[in-house]
Structure formats: structure tokens, C-alpha cells
Protein backbone atom coordinates (compact mmCIF):
# COMPACT_ATOMS: atom_id res chain seq x y z
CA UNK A 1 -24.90 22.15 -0.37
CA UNK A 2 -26.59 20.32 -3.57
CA UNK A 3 -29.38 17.34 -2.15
CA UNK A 4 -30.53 14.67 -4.27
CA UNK A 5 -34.15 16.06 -3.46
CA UNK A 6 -35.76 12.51 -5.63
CA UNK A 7 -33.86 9.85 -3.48
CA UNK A 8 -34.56 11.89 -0.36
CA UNK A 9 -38.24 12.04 -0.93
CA UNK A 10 -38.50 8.53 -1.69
CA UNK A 11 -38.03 7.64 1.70
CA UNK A 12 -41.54 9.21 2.50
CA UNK A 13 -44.20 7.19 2.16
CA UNK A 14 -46.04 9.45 -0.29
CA UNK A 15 -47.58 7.08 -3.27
CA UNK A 16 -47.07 8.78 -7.51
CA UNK A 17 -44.59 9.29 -9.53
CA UNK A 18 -42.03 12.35 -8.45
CA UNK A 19 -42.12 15.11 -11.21
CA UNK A 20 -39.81 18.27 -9.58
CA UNK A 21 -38.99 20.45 -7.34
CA UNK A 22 -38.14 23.58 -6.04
CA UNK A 23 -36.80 25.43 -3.19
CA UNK A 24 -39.56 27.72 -1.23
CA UNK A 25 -40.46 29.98 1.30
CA UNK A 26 -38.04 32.94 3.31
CA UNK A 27 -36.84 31.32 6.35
CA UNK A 28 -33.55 31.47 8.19
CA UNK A 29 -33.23 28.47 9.69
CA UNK A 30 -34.45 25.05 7.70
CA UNK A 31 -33.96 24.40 4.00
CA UNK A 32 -37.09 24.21 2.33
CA UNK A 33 -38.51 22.67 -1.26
CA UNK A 34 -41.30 22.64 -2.35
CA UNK A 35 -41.88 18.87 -3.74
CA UNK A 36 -44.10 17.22 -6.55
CA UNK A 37 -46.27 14.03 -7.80
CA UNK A 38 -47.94 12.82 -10.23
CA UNK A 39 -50.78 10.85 -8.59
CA UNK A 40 -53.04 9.36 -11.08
CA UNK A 41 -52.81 12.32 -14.01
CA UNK A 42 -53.20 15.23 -11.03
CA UNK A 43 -50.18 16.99 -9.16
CA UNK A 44 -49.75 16.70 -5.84
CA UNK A 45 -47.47 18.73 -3.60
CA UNK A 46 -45.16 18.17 -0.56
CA UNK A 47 -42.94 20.53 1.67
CA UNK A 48 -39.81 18.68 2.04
CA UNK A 49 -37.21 20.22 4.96
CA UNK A 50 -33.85 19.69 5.95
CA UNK A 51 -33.92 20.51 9.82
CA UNK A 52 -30.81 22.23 10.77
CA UNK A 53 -29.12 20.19 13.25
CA UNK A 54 -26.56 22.60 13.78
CA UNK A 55 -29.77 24.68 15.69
CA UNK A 56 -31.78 21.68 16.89
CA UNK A 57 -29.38 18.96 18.09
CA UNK A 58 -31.62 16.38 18.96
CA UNK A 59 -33.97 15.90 16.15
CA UNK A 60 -35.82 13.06 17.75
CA UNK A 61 -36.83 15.44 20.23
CA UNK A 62 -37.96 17.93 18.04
CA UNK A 63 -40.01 15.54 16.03
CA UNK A 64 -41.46 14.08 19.13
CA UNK A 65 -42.52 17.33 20.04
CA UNK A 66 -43.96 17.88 16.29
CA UNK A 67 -45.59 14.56 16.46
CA UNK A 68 -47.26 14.61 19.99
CA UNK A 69 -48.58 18.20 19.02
CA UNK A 70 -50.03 17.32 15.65
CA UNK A 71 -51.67 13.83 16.68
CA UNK A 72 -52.88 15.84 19.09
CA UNK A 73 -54.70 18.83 16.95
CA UNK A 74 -55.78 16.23 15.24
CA UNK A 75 -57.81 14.34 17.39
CA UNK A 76 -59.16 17.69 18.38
CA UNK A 77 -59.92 19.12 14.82
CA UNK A 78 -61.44 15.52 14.28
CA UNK A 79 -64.88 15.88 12.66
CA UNK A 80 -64.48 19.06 10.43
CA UNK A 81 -64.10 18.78 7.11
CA UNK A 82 -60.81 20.93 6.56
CA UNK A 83 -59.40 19.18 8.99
CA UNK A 84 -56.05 18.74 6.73
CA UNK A 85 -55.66 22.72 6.35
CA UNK A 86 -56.13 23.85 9.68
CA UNK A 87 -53.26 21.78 11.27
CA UNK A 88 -50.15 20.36 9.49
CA UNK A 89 -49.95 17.23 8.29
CA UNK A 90 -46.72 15.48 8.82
CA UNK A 91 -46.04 12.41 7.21
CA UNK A 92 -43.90 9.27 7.84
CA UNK A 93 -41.13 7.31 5.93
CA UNK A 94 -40.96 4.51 4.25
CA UNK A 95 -39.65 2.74 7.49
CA UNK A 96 -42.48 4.24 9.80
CA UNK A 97 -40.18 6.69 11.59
CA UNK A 98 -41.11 10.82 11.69
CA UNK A 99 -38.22 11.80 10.05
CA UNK A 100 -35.52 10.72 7.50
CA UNK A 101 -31.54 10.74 8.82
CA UNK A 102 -29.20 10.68 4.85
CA UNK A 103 -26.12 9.09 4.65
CA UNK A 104 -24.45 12.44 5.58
CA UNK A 105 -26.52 13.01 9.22
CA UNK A 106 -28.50 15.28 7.37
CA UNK A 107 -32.56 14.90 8.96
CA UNK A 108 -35.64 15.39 6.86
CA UNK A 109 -39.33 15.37 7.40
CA UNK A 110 -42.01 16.14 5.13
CA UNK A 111 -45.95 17.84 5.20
CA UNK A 112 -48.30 17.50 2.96
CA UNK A 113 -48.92 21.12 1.30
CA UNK A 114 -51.76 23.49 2.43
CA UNK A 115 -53.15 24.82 -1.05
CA UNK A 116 -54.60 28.30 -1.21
CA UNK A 117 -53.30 29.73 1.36
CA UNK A 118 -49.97 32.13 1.80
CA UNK A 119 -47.59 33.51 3.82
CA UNK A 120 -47.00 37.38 4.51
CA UNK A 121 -44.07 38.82 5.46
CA UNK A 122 -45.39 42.11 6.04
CA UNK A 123 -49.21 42.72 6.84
CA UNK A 124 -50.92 45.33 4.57
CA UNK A 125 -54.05 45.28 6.35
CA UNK A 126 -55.87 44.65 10.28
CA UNK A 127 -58.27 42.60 9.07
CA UNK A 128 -55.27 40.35 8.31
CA UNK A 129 -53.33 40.99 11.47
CA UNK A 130 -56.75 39.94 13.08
CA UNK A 131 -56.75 36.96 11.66
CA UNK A 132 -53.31 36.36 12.09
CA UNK A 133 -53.32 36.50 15.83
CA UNK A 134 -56.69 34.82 16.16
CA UNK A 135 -55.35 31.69 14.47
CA UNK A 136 -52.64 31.94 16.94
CA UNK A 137 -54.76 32.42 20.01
CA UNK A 138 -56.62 29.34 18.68
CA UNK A 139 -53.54 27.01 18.54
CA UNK A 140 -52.99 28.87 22.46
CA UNK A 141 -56.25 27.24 23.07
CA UNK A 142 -56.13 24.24 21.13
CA UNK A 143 -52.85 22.96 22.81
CA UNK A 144 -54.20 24.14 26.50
CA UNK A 145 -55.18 20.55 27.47
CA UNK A 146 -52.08 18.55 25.47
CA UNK A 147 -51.60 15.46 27.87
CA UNK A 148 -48.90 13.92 28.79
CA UNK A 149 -45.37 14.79 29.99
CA UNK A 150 -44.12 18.07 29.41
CA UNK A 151 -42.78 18.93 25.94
CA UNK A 152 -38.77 18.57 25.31
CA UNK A 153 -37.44 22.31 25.36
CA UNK A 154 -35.37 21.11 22.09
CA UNK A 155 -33.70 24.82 22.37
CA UNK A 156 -33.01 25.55 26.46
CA UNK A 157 -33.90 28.90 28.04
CA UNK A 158 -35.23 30.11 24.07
CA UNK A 159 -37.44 32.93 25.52
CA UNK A 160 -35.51 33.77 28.36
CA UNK A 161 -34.35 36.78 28.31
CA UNK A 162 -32.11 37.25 31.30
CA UNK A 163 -30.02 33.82 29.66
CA UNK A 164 -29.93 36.21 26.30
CA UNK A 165 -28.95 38.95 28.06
CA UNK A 166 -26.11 36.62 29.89
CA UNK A 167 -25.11 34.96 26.23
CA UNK A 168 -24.87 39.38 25.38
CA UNK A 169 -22.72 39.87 28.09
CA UNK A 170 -20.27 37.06 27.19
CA UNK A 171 -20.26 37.85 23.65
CA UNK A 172 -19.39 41.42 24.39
CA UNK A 173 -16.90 40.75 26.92
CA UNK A 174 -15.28 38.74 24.00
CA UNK A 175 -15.56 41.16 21.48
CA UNK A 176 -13.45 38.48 19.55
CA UNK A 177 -14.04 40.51 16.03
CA UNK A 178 -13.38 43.72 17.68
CA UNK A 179 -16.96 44.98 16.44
CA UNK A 180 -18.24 46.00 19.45
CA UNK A 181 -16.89 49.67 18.71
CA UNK A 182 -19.46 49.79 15.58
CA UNK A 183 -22.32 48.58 17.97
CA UNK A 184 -21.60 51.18 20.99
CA UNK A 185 -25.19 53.19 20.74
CA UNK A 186 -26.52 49.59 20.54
CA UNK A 187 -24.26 48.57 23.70
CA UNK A 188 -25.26 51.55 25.61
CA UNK A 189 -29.02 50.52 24.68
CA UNK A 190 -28.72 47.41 25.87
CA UNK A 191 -27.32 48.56 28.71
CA UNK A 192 -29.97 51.19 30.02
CA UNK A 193 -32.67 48.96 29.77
CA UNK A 194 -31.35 45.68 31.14
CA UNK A 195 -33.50 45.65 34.59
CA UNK A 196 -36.53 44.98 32.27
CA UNK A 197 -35.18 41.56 31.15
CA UNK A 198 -36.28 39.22 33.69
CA UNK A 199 -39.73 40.26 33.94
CA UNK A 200 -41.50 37.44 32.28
CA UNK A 201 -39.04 34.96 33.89
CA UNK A 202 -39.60 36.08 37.79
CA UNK A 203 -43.49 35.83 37.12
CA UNK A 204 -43.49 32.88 35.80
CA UNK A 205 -41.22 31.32 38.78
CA UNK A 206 -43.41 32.85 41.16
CA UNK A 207 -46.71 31.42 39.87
CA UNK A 208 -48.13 34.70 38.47
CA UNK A 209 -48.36 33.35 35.11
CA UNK A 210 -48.65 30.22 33.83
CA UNK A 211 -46.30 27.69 31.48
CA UNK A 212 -47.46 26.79 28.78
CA UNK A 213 -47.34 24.84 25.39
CA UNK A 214 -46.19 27.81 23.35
CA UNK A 215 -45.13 28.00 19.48
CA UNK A 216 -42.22 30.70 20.46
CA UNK A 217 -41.70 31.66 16.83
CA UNK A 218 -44.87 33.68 16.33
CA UNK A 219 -43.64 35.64 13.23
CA UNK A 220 -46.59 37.24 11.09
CA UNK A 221 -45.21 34.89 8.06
CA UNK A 222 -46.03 31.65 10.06
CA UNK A 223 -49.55 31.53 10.05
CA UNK A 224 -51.18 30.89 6.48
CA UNK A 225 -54.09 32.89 5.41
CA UNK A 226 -56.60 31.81 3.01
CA UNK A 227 -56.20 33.02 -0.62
CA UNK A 228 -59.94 33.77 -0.79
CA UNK A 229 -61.19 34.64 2.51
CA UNK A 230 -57.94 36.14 4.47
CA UNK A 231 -58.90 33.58 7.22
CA UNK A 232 -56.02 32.22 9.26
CA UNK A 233 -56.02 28.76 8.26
CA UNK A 234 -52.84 26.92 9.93
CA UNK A 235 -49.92 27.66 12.20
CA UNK A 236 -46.98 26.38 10.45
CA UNK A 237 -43.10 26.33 11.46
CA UNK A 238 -43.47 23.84 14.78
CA UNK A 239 -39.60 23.36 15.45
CA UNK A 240 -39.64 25.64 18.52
CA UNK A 241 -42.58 23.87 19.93
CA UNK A 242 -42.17 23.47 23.54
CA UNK A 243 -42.94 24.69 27.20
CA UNK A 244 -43.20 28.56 27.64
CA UNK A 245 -44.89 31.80 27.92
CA UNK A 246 -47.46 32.98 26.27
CA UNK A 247 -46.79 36.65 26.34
CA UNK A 248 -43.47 35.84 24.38
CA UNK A 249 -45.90 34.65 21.74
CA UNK A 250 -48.57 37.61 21.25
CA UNK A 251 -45.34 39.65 21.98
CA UNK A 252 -43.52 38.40 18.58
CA UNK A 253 -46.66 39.15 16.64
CA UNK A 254 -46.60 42.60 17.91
CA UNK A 255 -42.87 42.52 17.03
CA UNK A 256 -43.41 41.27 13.37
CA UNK A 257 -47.20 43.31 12.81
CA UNK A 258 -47.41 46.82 14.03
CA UNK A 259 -44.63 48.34 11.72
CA UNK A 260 -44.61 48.82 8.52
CA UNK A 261 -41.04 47.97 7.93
CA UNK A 262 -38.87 45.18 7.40
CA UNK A 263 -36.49 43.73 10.08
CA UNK A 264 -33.69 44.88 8.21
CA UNK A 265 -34.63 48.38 7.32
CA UNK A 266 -32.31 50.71 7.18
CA UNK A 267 -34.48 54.01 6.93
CA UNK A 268 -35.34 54.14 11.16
CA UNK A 269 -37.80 56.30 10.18
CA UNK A 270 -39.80 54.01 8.19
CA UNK A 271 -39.87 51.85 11.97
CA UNK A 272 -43.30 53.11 13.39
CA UNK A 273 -46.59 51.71 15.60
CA UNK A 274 -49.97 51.60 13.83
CA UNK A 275 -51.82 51.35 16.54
CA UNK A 276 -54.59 49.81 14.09
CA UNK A 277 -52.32 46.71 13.52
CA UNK A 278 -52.18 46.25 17.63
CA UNK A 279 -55.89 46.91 17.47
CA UNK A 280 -56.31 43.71 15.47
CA UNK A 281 -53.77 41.89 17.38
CA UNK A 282 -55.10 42.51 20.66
CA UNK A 283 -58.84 41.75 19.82
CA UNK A 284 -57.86 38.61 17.35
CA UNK A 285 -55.47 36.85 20.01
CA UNK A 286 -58.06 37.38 22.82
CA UNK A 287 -60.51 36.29 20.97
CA UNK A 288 -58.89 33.36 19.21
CA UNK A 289 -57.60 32.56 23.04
CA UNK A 290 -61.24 32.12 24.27
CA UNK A 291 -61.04 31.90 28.42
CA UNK A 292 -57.80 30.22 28.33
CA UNK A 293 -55.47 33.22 29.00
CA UNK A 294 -55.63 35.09 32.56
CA UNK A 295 -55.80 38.23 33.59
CA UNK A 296 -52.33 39.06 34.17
CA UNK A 297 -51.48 37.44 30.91
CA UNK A 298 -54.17 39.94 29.47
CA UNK A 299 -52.76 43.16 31.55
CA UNK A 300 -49.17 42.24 29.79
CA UNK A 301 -50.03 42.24 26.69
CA UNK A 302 -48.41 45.73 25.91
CA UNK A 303 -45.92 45.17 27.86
CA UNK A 304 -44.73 41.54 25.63
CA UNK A 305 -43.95 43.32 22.08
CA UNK A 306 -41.43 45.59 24.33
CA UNK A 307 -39.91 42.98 25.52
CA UNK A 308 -39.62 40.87 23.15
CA UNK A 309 -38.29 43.23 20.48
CA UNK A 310 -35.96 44.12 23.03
CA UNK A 311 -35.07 40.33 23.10
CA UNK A 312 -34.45 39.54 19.76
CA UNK A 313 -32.91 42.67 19.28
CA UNK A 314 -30.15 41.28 21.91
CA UNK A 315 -30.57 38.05 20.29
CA UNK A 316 -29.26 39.95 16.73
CA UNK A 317 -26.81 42.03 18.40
CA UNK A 318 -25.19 39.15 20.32
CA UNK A 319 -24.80 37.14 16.71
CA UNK A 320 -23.10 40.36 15.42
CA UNK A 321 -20.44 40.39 17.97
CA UNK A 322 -19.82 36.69 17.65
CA UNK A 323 -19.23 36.80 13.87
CA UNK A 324 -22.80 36.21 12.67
CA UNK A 325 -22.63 32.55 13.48
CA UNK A 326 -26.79 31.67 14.07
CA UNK A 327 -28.97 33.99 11.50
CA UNK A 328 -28.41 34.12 7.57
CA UNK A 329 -26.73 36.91 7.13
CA UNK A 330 -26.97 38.99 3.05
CA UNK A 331 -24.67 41.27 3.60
CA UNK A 332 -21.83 42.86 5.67
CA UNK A 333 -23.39 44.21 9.03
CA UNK A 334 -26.80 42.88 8.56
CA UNK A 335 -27.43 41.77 11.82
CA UNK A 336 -26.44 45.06 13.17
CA UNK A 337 -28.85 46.12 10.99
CA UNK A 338 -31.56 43.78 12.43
CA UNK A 339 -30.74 44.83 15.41
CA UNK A 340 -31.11 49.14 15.24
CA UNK A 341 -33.88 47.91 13.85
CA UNK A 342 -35.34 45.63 16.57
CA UNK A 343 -34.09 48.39 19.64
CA UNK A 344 -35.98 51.64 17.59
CA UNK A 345 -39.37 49.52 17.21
CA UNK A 346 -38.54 48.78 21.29
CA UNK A 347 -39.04 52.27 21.77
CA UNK A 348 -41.54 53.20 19.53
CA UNK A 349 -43.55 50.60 21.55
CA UNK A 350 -42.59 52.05 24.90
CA UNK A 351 -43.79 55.55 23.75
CA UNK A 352 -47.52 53.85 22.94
CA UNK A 353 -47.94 51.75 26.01
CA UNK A 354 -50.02 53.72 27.70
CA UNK A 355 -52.60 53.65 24.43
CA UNK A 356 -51.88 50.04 24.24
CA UNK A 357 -53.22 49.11 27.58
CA UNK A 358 -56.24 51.47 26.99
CA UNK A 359 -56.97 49.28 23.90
CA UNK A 360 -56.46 46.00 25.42
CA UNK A 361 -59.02 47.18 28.00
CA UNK A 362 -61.49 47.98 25.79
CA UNK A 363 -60.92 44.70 24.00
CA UNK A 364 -61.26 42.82 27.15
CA UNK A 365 -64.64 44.83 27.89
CA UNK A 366 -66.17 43.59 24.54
């Protein structure tokens, strides 16, 4: 769908004279451009996004959510002088309202633009996973005292993996495109390793571990680094925002860090565990964390990129069967793809844990 990108950004309070744009960045989800100004002879730039409403039905919630959080790091960041770069910026219309609703339902909101700092979709390095995770652990930290009424879950049971596992089940039982016989080794995975699902889930309704304020989308590609330094600068992508777990969160940078592939490789044997990369997780999330995690948070910590591989995995699988109606898809089968993917890195993981928990031990000691 074409957007007339200059009338939508005019409805942001954002003062110059609008020059272009263009779309940017990898994600499924959200459309994305990359906006600019002319403010007084220099350029200035914007992220502009269309939040999929299909995915988050109640964007007042989400933006609420967005809103509380970021006043809030704010007020906490209050005092340093990069202030603007290590927490996002959101910024209001015209009308004083978070976000923009077009005269097709579409809604928009719009940052102000980090500058020299990037993305990675794939880490080449630990000093960058380290920095990765420690920026995470940080915004673990920074949110710990958020006040205030708990956070809208703006996507119910998101991490929780026995409700994936059920939406699986359903799906399959459907089997309304009749692709469950090119998925049976995928199935049969599934199947064989379902008692591990509800781990997280019984803990947490038993008191062992705590809820928390959790960013639930902890892909390597949204933190930014800084061009110069490598530094994680700012956590970025705040839709799922809301009440959780904070294993699921080191979990997904274990998910999106230790291998060297991509999440839709084909070669399997490309799918491996360098145990350097966890190394750098480990010691940057702990450290980044400060006291706030606990110590059975800490003794999971292997334990979370198995199960949430093993999640999204399901998650993938599940869209396959239902006619790949929630990720992007690129070509035919691609979220079967995803998936073999997702269920071989599972147990590559499984085969390490026992050097995983020797290395989050030594962390811990240091």
C-alpha cells in the first residue's frame, strides 16, 4: 500500500521544511521510513512507522505503554548529556496525542533518529554481543522501579509457551492447507519435547521468579551500537513492551547471537553455538543487570535460549500450518524454513548446556 509519507508527517509536530524519504530498516512487523527536514540549512531525520494494527489491536495501549516507559527512562537518564541516544525519543502530533490515526485507520508515531549508531542482524564479534546484552540488562534495570499500574499486555500470553504450544495444537489439528505432511519431522519435534514448555510459566505462578517489565523482542538487531565505539547505545522496537519474564528476554538474545546463521538458513549445518558469543552474553546481561536479577533467574540462563528457540520455532511452525498469516513470508515454505531452523539451534543449545551453566557460574563469580 502507497502512503502519502509528507501529509502524514505533517501531523507531527516536528518544525522545517520536509525534503524526502525513504523506507528503512528489516523488520517484519511495522512499516518503516526513514523521514527528512530541512531545519535552518541542516538535515534533520525522523523514523516515521505505521504500527500494524492487524498485530497490535489497541494502539492506544501500545502507545501508552511506549509513552509511560520512555517518560520514564527519561526522568531516569535525566542529567547526562546523551540523554537523547540512549533512550528513544518519541514525539507528539500536531494535536498533542502519541500517535497519528489517517483517514484509512491506519496509526502512526514518530522518533526522532539516533545518528551514528546501527543495527546488526548478525553479530561478527563478542565484544559486540557484550555490548548488546549489556544495553539490554541495563534497560532490565532501568525499568525495575517503573511506577504505576502494571503495563497493558497489548499482545496476551506473548511469551507463553504452553498458550503457543495450545495455538500449535489447534493449528495442526486443522491442518486446513494440508501441509502438515511436509512438516512431520518438525511435528514429531514438537512433539518429543513438549513437557519442557511450561517451565517458565509454572515458576513464575509459583513465585520462583519474578514479573517483570520486559522488552520480549530481544533480537540482536534491536539494540543500536555506536558507529565508533561498538557501545550499545539504545534499545529500540518498544511495541511488545509489557509485563513478563526476563529469561524470555536474555533467552532471545541467545536465540538471535550464538549462531552464525540466519533464521532462514537453509544449510543446518551452518546452525552452530559459539560458545564465545554466550560468553559475552552471559557476562554483558549480568553485568548490564547490576543486582536486579535473582539467583534463579541467573541459574536459568542456559536453560532460556532452549526454550525460547524452541518457542519461536513453534511460533514459525504454527504460521506455516495456518497459511503464513502473521510473519512476512519471501518465498514458498519460508516459515518452514524458519522453523528447521529455530528446532536445530534448540538442540545445538541442549547439547552445550552443561558448558553454558559452567560459564554463567564463572560469570556470576567475577
Amino acid at each position: 500500500m502507497q502512503h502519502n509519507v509528507r501529509e502524514i508527517a505533517s501531523h507531527f509536530d516536528i518544525w522545517g521544511d520536509f525534503l524526502w524519504y525513504e523506507r528503512y530498516g528489516s523488520g517484519h512487523i511495522n512499516d518503516t521510513y526513514l523521514i527528512v527536514f530541512n531545519q535552518a540549512g541542516y538535515q534533520v531525520r525522523y523514523i516515521l512507522q505505521r504500527i500494524n494494527t492487524s498485530i497490535f489491536k489497541k494502539p492506544d495501549e501500545l502507545m501508552e505503554n511506549i509513552a509511560r516507559v520512555l517518560d520514564y527512562s527519561k526522568r531516569q537518564l535525566a542529567g547526562r548529556k546523551d540523554a537523547t541516544r540512549r533512550s528513544l525519543t518519541l514525539l507528539g502530533t500536531t494535536d498533542g496525542k502519541t500517535y497519528y490515526t489517517d483517514p484509512e485507520g491506519n496509526a502512526w508515531r514518530a522518533y526522532l533518529f539516533i545518528e551514528r549508531a546501527r543495527t546488526y542482524d548478525i553479530l561478527e564479534s563478542a565484544k559486540f554481543a557484550y555490548e548488546a546484552a549489556k544495553a539490554f540488562g541495563s534497560f532490565q534495570r532501568l525499568l525495575a522501579g517503573l511506577p504505576g499500574e502494571r503495563l497493558h499486555e497489548v499482545i496476551p500470553n506473548f511469551h507463553n509457551t504452553p498458550s503457543r504450544l495450545a495455538d500449535f495444537d489447534k493449528a495442526l489439528a486443522e491442518n486446513k492447507l494440508g501441509r502438515a505432511a511436509e512438516a512431520k519431522a518438525e511435528i514429531e519435534f514438537v512433539q518429543s519435547h513438549r513437557d519442557m514448555a511450561s517451565v517458565f510459566v509454572d515458576l513464575l505462578a509459583k513465585g520462583e521468579i519474578p514479573e517483570r517489565v520486559t522488552h520480549n523482542d530481544t533480537k540482536i538487531n534491536n539494540v543500536m551500537l555506536d558507529d565508533e565505539t561498538g557501545e550499545g547505545v539504545c534499545v529500540i522496537d518498544l511495541d511488545t513492551i509489557m509485563p513478563g519474564v526476563s529469561l524470555y528476554d536474555f533467552g532471545d538474545l541467545v536465540r538471535t547471537s550464538v549462531s552464525p546463521a540466519s533464521e532462514d538458513e537453509r544449510d543446518l549445518s551452518k546452525v552452530q553455538v559459539r560458545m564465545e558469543m554466550f560468553e559475552a552474553l552471559a557476562k554483558g546481561f549480568i553485568e548490564g543487570s547490576g543486582d536486579c536479577l535473582t539467583p534463579k533467574e541467573i541459574e536459568l540462563m542456559p536453560f532460556s535460549g532452549e526454550l525460547i528457540t524452541f518457542e519461536i520455532g513453534i511460533r514459525f511452525l504454527t504460521d506455516y500450518l495456518q497459511g503464513d498469516t502473521y510473519f512476512k513470508t519471501h518465498r514458498p515454505g519460508h516459515n518452514l524454513d524458519r522453523c528447521r531452523t529455530q528446532f536445530t539451534l534448540m538442540q545445538r543449545l541442549m547439547d552445550c548446556e552443561g558448558e553454558m551453566k559452567k560459564v554463567v557460574a564463572a560469570v556470576t563469580k567475577k
